[in-house]
C-alpha atoms as a PDB file:
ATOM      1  CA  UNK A   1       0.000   0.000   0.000  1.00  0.00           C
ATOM      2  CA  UNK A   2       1.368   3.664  -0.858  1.00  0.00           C
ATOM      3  CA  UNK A   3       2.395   5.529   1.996  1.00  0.00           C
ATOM      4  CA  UNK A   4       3.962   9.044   2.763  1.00  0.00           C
ATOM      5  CA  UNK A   5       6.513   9.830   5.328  1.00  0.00           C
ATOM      6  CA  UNK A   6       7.808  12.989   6.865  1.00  0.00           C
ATOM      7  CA  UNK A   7      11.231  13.571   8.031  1.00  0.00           C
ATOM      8  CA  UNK A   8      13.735  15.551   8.445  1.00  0.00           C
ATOM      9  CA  UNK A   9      16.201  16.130   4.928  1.00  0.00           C
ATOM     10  CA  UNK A  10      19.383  15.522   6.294  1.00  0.00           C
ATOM     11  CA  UNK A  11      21.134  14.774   2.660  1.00  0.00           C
ATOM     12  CA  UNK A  12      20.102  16.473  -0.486  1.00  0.00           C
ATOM     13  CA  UNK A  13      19.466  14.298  -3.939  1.00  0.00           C
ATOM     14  CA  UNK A  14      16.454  12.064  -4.668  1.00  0.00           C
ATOM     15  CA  UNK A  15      16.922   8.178  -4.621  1.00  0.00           C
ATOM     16  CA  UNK A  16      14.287   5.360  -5.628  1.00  0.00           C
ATOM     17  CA  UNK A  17      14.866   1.590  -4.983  1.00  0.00           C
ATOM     18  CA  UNK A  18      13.776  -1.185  -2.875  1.00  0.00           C
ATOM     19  CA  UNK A  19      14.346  -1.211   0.644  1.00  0.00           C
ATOM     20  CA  UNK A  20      16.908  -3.362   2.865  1.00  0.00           C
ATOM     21  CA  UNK A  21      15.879  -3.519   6.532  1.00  0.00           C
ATOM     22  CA  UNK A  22      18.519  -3.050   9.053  1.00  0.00           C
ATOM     23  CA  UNK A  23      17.602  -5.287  12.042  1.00  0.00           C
ATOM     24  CA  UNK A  24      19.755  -4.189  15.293  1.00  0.00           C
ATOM     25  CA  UNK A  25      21.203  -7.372  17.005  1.00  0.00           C
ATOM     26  CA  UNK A  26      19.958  -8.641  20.124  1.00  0.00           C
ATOM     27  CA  UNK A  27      21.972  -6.667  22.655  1.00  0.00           C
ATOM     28  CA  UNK A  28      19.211  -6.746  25.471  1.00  0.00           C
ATOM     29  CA  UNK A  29      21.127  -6.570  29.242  1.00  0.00           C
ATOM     30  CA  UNK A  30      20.121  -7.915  32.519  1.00  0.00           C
ATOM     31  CA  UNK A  31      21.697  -7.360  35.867  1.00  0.00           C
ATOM     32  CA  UNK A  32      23.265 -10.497  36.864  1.00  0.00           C
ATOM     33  CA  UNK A  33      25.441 -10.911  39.944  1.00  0.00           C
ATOM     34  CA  UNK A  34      28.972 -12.267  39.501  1.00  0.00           C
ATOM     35  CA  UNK A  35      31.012 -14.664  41.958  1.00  0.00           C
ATOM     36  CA  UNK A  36      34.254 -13.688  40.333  1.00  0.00           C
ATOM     37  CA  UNK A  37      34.586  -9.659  39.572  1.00  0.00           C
ATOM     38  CA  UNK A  38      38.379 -10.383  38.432  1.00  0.00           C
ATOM     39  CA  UNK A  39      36.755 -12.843  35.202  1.00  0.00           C
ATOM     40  CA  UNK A  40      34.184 -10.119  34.159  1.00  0.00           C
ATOM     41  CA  UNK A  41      36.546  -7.612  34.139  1.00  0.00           C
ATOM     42  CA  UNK A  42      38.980  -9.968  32.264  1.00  0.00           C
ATOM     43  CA  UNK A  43      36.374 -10.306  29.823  1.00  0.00           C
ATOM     44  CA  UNK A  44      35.406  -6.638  29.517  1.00  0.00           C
ATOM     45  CA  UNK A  45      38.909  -5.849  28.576  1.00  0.00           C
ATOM     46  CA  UNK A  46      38.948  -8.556  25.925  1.00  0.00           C
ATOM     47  CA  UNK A  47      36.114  -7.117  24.640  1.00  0.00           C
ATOM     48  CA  UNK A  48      37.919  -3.125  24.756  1.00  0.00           C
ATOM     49  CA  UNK A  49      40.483  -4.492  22.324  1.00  0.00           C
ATOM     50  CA  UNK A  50      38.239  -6.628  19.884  1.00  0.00           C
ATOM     51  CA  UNK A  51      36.806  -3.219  19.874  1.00  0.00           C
ATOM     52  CA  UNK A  52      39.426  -0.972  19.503  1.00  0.00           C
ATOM     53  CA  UNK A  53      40.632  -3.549  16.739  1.00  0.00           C
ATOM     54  CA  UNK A  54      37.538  -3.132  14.742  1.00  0.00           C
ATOM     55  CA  UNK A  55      37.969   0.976  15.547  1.00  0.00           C
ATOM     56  CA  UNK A  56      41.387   1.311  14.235  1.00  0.00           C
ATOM     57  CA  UNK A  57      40.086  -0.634  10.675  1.00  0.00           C
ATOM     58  CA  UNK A  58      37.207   1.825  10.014  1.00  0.00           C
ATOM     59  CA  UNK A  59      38.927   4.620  10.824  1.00  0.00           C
ATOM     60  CA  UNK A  60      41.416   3.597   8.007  1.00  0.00           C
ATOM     61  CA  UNK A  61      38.670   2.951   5.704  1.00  0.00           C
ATOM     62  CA  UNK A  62      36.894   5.854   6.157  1.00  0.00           C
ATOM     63  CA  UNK A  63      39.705   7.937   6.110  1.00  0.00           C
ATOM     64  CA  UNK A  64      40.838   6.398   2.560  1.00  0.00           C
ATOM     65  CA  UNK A  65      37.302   6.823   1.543  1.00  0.00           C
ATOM     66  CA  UNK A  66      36.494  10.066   2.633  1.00  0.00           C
ATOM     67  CA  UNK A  67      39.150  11.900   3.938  1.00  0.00           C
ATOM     68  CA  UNK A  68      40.803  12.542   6.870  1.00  0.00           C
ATOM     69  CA  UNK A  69      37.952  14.631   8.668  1.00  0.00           C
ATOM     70  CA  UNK A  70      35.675  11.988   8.357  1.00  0.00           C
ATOM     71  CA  UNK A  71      38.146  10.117   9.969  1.00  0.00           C
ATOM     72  CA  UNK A  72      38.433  12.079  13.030  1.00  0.00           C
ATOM     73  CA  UNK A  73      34.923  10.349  14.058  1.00  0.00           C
ATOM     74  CA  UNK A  74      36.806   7.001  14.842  1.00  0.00           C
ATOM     75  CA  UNK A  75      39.842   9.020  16.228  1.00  0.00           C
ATOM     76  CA  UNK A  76      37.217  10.632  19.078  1.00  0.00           C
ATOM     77  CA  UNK A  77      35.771   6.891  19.706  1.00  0.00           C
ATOM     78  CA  UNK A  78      38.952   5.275  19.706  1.00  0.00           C
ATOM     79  CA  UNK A  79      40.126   7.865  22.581  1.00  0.00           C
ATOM     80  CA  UNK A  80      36.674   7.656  24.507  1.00  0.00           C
ATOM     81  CA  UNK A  81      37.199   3.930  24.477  1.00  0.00           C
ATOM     82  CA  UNK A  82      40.449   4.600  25.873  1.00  0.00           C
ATOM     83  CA  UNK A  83      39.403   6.911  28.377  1.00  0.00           C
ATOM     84  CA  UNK A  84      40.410   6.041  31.884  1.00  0.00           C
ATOM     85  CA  UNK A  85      37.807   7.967  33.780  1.00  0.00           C
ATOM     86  CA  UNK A  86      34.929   5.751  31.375  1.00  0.00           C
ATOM     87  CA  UNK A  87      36.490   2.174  31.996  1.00  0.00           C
ATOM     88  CA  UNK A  88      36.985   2.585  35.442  1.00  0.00           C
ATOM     89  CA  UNK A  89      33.951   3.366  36.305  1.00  0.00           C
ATOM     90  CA  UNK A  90      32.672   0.530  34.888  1.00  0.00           C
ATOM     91  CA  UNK A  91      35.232  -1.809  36.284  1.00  0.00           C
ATOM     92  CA  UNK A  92      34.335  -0.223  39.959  1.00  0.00           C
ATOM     93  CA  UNK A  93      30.714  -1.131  39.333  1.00  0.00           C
ATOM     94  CA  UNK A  94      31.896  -4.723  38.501  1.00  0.00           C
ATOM     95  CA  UNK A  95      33.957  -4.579  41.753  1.00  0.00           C
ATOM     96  CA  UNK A  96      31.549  -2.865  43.692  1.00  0.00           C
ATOM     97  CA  UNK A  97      28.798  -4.546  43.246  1.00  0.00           C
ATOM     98  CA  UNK A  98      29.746  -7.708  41.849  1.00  0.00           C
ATOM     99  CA  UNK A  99      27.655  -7.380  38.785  1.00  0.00           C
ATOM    100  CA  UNK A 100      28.515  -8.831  34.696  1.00  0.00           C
ATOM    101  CA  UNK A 101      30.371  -6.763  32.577  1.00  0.00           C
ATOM    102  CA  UNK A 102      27.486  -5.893  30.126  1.00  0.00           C
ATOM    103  CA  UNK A 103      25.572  -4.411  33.026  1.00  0.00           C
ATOM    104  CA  UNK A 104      28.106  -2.347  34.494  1.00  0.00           C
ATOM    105  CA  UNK A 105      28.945  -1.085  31.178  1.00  0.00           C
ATOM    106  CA  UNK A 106      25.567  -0.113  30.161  1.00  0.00           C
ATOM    107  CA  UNK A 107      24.925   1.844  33.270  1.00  0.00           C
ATOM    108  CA  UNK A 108      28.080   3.269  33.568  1.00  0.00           C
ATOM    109  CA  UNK A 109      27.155   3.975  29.449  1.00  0.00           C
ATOM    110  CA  UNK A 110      23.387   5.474  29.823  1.00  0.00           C
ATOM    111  CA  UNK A 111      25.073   7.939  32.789  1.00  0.00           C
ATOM    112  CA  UNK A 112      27.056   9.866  30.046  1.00  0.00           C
ATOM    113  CA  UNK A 113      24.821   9.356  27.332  1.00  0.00           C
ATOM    114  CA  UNK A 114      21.914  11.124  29.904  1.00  0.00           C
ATOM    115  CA  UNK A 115      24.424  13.559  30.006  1.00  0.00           C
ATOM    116  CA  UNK A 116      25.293  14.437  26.542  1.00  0.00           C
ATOM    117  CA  UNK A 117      21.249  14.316  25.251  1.00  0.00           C
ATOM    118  CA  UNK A 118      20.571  16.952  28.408  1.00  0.00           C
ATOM    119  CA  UNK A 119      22.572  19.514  27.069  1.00  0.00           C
ATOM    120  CA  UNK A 120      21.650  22.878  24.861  1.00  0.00           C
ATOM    121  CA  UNK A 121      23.837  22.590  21.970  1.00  0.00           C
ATOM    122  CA  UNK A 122      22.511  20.104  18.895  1.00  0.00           C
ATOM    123  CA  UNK A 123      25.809  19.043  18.248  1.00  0.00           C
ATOM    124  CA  UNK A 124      26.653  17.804  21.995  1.00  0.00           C
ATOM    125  CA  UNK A 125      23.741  16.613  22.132  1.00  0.00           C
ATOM    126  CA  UNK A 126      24.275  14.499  19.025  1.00  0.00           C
ATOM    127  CA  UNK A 127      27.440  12.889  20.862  1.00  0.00           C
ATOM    128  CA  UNK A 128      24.988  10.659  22.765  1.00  0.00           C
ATOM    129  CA  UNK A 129      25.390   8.410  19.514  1.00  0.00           C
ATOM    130  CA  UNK A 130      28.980   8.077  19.805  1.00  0.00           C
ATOM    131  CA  UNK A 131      28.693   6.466  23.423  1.00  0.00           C
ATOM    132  CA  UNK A 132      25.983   4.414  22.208  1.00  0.00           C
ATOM    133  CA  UNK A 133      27.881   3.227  19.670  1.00  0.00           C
ATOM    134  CA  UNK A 134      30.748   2.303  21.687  1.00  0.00           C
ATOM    135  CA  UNK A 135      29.087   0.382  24.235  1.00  0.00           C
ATOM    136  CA  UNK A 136      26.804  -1.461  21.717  1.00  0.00           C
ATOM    137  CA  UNK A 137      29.968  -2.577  20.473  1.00  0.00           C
ATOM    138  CA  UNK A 138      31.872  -3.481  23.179  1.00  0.00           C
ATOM    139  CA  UNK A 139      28.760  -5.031  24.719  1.00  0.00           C
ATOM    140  CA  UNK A 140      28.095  -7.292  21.786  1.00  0.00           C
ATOM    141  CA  UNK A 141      31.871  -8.658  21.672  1.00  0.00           C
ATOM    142  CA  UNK A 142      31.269  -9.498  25.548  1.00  0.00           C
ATOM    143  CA  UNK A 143      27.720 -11.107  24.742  1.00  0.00           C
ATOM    144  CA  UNK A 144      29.603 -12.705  21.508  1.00  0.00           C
ATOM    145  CA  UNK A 145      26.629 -11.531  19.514  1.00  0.00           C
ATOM    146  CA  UNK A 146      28.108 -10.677  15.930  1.00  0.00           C
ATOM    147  CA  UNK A 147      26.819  -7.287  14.912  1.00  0.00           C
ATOM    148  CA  UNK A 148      25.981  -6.560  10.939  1.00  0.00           C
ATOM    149  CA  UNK A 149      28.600  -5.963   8.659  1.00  0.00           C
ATOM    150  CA  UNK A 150      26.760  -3.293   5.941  1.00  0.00           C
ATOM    151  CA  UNK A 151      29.508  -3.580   3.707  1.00  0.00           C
ATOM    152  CA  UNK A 152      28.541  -6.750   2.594  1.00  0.00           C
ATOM    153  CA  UNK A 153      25.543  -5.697   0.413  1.00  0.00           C
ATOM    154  CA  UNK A 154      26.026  -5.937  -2.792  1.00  0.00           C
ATOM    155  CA  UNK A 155      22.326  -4.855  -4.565  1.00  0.00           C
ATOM    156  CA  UNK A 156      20.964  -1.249  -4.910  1.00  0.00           C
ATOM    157  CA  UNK A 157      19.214  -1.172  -1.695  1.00  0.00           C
ATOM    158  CA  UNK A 158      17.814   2.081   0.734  1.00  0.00           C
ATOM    159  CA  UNK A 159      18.630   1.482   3.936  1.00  0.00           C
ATOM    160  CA  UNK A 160      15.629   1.460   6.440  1.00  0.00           C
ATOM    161  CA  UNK A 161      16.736   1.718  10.087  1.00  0.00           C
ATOM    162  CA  UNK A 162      15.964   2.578  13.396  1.00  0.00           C
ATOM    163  CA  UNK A 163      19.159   5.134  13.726  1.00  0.00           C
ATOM    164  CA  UNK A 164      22.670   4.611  12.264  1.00  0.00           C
ATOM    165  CA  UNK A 165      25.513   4.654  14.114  1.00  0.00           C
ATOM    166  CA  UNK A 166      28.915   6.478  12.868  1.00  0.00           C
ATOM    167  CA  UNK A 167      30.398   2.652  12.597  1.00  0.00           C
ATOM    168  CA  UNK A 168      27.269   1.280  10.158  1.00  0.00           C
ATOM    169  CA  UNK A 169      27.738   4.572   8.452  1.00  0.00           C
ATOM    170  CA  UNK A 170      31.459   3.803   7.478  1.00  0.00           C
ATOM    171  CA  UNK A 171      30.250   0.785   6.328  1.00  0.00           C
ATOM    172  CA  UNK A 172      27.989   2.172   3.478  1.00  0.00           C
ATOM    173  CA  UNK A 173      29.331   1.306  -0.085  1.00  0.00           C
ATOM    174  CA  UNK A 174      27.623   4.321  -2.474  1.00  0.00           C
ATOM    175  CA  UNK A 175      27.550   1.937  -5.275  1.00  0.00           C
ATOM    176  CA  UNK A 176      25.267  -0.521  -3.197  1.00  0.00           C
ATOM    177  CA  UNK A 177      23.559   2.228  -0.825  1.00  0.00           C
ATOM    178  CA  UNK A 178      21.523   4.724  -2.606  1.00  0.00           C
ATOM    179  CA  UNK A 179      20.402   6.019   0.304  1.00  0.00           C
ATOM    180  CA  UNK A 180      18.522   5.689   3.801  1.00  0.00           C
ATOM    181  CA  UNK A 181      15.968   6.595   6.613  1.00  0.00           C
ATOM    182  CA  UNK A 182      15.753   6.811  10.248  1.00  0.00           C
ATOM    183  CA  UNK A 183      13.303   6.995  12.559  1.00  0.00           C
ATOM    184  CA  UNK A 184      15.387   9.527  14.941  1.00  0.00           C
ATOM    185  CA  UNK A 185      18.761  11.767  14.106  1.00  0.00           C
ATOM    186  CA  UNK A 186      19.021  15.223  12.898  1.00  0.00           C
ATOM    187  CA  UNK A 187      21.041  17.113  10.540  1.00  0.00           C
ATOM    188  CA  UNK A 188      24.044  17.344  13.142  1.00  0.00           C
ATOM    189  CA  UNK A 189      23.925  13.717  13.718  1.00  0.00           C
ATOM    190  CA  UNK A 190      27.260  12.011  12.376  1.00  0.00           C
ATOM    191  CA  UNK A 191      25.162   9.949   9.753  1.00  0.00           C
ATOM    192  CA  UNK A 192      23.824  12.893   8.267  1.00  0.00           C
ATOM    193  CA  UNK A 193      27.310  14.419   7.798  1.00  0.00           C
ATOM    194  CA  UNK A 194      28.272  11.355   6.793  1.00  0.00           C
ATOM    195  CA  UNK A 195      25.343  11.239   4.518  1.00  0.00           C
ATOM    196  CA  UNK A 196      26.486  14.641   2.925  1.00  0.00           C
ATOM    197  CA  UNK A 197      29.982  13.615   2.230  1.00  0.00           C
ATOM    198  CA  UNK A 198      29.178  10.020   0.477  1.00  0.00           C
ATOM    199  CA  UNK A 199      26.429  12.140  -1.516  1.00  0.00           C
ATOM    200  CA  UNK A 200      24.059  10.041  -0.929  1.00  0.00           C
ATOM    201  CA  UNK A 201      20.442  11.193  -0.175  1.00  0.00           C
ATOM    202  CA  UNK A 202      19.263  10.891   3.114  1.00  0.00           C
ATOM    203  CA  UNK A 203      16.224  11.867   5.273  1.00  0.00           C
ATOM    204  CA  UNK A 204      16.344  11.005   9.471  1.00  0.00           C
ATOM    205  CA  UNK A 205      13.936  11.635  12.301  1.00  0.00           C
ATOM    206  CA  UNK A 206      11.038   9.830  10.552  1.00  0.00           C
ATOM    207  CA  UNK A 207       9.469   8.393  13.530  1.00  0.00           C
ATOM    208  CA  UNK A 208       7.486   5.430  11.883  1.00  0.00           C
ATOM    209  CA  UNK A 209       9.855   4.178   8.935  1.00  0.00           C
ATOM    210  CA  UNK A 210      10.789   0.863  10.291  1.00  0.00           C
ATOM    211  CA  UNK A 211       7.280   0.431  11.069  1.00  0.00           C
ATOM    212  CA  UNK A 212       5.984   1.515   7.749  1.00  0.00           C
ATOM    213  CA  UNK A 213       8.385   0.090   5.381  1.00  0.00           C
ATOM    214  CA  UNK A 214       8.711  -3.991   4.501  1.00  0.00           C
ATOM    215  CA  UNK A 215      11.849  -5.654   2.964  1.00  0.00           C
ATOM    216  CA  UNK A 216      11.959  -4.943  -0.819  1.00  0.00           C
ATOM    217  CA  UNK A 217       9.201  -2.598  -0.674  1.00  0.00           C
ATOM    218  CA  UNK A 218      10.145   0.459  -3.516  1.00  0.00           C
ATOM    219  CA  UNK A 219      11.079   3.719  -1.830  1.00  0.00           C
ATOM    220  CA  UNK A 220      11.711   7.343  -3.073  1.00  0.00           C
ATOM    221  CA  UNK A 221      13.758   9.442  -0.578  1.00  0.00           C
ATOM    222  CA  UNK A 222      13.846  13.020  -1.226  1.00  0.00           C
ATOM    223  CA  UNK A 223      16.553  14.356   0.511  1.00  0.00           C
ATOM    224  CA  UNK A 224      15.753  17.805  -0.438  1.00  0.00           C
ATOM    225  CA  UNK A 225      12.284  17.615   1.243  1.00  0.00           C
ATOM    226  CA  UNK A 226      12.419  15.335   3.776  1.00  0.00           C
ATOM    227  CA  UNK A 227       9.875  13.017   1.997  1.00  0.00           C
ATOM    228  CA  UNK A 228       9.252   9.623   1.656  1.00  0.00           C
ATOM    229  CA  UNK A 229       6.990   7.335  -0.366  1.00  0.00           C
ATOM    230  CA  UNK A 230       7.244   3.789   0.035  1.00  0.00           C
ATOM    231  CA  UNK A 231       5.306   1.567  -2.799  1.00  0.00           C
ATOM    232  CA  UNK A 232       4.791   4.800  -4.820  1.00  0.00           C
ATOM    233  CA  UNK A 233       2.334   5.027  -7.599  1.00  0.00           C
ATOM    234  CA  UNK A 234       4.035   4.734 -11.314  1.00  0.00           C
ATOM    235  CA  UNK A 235       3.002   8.264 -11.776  1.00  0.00           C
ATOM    236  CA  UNK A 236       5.247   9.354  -9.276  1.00  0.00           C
ATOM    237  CA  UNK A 237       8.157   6.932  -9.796  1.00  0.00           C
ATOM    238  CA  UNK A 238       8.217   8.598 -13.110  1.00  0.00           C
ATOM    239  CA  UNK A 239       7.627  12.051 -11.636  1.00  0.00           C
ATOM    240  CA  UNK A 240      10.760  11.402  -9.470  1.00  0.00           C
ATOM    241  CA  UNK A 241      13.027   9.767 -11.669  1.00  0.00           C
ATOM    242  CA  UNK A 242      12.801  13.263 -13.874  1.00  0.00           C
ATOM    243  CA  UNK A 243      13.613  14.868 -10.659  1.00  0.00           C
ATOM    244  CA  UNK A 244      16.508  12.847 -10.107  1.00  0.00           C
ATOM    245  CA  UNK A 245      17.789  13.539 -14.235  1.00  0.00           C
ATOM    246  CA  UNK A 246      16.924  17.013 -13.537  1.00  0.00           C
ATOM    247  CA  UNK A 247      19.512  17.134 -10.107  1.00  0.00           C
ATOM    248  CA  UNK A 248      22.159  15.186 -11.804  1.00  0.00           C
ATOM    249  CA  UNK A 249      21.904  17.930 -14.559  1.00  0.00           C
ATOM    250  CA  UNK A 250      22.027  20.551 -12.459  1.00  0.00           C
ATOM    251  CA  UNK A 251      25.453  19.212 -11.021  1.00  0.00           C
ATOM    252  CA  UNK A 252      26.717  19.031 -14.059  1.00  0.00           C
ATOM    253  CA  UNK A 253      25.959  23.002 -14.871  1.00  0.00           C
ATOM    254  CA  UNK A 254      27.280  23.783 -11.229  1.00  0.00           C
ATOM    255  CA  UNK A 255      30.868  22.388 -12.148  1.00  0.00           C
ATOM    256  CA  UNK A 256      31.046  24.665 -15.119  1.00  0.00           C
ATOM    257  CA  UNK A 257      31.583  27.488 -12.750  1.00  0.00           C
ATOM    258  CA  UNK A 258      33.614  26.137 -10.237  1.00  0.00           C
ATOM    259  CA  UNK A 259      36.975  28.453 -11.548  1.00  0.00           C
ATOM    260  CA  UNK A 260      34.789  31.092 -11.931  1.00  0.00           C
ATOM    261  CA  UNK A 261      34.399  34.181  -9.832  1.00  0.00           C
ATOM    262  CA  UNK A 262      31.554  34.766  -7.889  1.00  0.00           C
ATOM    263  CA  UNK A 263      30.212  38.270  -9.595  1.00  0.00           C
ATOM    264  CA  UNK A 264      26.747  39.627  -9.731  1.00  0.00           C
ATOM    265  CA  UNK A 265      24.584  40.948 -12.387  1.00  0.00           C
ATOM    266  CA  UNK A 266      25.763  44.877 -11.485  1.00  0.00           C
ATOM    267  CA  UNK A 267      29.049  43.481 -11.578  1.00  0.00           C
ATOM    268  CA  UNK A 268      29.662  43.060  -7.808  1.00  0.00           C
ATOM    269  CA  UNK A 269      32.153  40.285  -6.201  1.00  0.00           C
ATOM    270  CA  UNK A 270      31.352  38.010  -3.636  1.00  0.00           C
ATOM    271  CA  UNK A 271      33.289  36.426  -2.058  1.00  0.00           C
ATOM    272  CA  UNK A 272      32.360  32.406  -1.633  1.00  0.00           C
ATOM    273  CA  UNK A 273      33.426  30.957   0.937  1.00  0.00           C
ATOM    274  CA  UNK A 274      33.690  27.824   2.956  1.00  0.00           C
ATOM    275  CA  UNK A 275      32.909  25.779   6.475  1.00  0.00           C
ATOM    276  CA  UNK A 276      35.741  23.251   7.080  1.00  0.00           C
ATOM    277  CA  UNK A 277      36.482  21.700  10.431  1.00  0.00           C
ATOM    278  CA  UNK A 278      39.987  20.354   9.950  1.00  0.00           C
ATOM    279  CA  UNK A 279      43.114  21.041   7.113  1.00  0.00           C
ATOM    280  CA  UNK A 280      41.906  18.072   5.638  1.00  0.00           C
ATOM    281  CA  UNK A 281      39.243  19.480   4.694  1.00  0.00           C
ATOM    282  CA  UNK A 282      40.969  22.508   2.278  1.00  0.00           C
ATOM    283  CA  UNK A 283      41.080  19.794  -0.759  1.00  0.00           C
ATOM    284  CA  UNK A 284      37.395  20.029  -1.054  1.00  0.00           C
ATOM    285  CA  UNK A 285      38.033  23.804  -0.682  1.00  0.00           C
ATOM    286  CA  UNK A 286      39.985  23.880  -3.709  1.00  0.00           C
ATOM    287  CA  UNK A 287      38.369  21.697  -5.891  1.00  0.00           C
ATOM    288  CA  UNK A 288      35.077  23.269  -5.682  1.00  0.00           C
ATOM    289  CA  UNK A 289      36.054  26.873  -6.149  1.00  0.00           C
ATOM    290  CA  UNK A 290      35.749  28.332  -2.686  1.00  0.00           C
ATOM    291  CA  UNK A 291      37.878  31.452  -2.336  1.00  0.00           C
ATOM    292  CA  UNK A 292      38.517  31.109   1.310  1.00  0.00           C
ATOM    293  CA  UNK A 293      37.199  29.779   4.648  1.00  0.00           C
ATOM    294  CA  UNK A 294      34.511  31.580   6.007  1.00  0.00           C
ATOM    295  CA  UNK A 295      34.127  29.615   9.376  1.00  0.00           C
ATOM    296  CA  UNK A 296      36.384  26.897  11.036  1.00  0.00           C
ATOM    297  CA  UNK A 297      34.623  24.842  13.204  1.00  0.00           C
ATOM    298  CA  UNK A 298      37.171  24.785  15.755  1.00  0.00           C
ATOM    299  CA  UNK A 299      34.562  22.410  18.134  1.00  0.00           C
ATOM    300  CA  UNK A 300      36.038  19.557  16.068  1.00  0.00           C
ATOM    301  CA  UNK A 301      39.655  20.353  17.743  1.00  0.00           C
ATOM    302  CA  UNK A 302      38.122  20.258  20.947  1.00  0.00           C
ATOM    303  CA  UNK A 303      36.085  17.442  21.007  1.00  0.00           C
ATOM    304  CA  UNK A 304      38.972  15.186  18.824  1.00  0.00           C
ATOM    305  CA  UNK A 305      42.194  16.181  20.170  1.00  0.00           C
END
């Protein structure tokens, strides 16, 4: 049945094509008391470096793939993972209270991620995601539960998913993923800017899409709206495939004035400038014609460094 879903457009362009389901792995945690604090603790550290492994490879990959920026987002989880004050609280609970490792480290977990969604800012508040992402997957090498490896997919598919974390996002392939939707996220959410720098479209904060959408229904994200239609009509598969020709068009006209200057009809400069948040970033700068940097985000030294 045709259905229309609001979100919010977190990644322009306009995708259509069936939908892959991303099922999150059963990482459910109980409180269980322990006997033998030391062998939880052992275990929890086993788990830290299967983790930090599997850290260290993304950030590699992403970094070859997209650039050293985008790598900085596995830099900041490697060091929280590393962070004294984070482990040790968890191995205190363990030791305190003679409780598994999963449950210490999910409490321990949910403290700072309470923190981070509590505050003002968007942004800090979007850093909740990198703690959950963490402990989901430290948690699921101490459960032993294998979590999904993304880059596997090989078939044009839009990703339909409760949230994605910066470590599924890494995984996208753009010649596979055309695309996907969330139920929650914003446009400061790491999948979003991750979103924006594969090009791929993307809209988030949905609410209902994993509820709405079945495997290999058809899809049509508009990442310029924030619209979705799942099972369109022909009418408007057509309607948005011209939209699609149309924005692939447009692209192509954009690039012819990439070395040009930015003038005015009344022949007035402007200057055009850009938003980087590392050196990394001045590549991009360059290729696409900016004449300067207008703001560094210099949050990205802070949070990173």
């Amino acid at each position: 049945m045709a259905m229309h879903l609001k979100g919010i457009a977190a990644s322009s362009g306009i995708s259509i094509a069936k939908a892959y389901i991303l099922t999150a792995p059963n990482l459910v945690v109980t409180e269980r008391k322990v006997s033998t604090p030391e062998d939880e603790i052992n275990k929890l550290d086993q788990a830290i470096q299967s983790a930090e492994v599997d850290l260290q490879k993304l950030k590699e990959k992403i970094t070859n793939d997209q650039g050293a920026e985008a790598g900085l987002i596995f830099e900041a989880h490697l060091t929280i993972l590393a962070d004294p004050e984070y482990m040790s609280a968890v191995k205190e609970k363990i030791n305190g209270e003679s409780v598994c490792a999963e449950f210490a480290l999910s409490e321990v977990s949910n403290t700072y991620i309470m923190m981070f969604e509590s505050m003002d800012d968007p942004y800090m508040r979007e850093r909740a995601a990198d703690i959950k992402d963490i402990s989901r997957r430290v948690t699921a090498y101490i459960l032993g539960v294998p979590l999904v490896d993304l880059s596997l997919i090989d078939e044009k598919v839009l990703l339909i998913a409760e949230d994605l974390t910066p470590s599924d996002t890494a995984q996208l392939n753009k010649e596979f993923i055309k695309g996907f939707v969330t139920n929650i996220g914003g446009r400061t959410s790491h999948s979003a800017i991750m979103a924006r720098s594969m090009e791929i479209p993307a809209v988030v904060g949905t609410k209902i899409a994993t509820a709405s959408v079945q495997k290999n229904d058809l899809v049509i994200v508009d990442g310029f709206t924030g619209e979705v239609f799942v099972n369109p009509s022909a009418d408007q598969v057509e309607t948005y495939k011209k939209k699609q020709e149309e924005h692939l068009k447009q692209k192509l006209e954009w690039a012819k004035f990439i070395d040009k200057k930015s003038i005015t009809a009344d022949n007035h400069h402007v200057e055009l400038m850009a938003n980087i948040g590392s050196p990394s970033s001045l590549a991009g700068v360059l290729e696409n014609g900016a004449e300067g940097v207008g703001l560094y985000r210099t949050e990205f030294l802070y949070m990173y460094c």
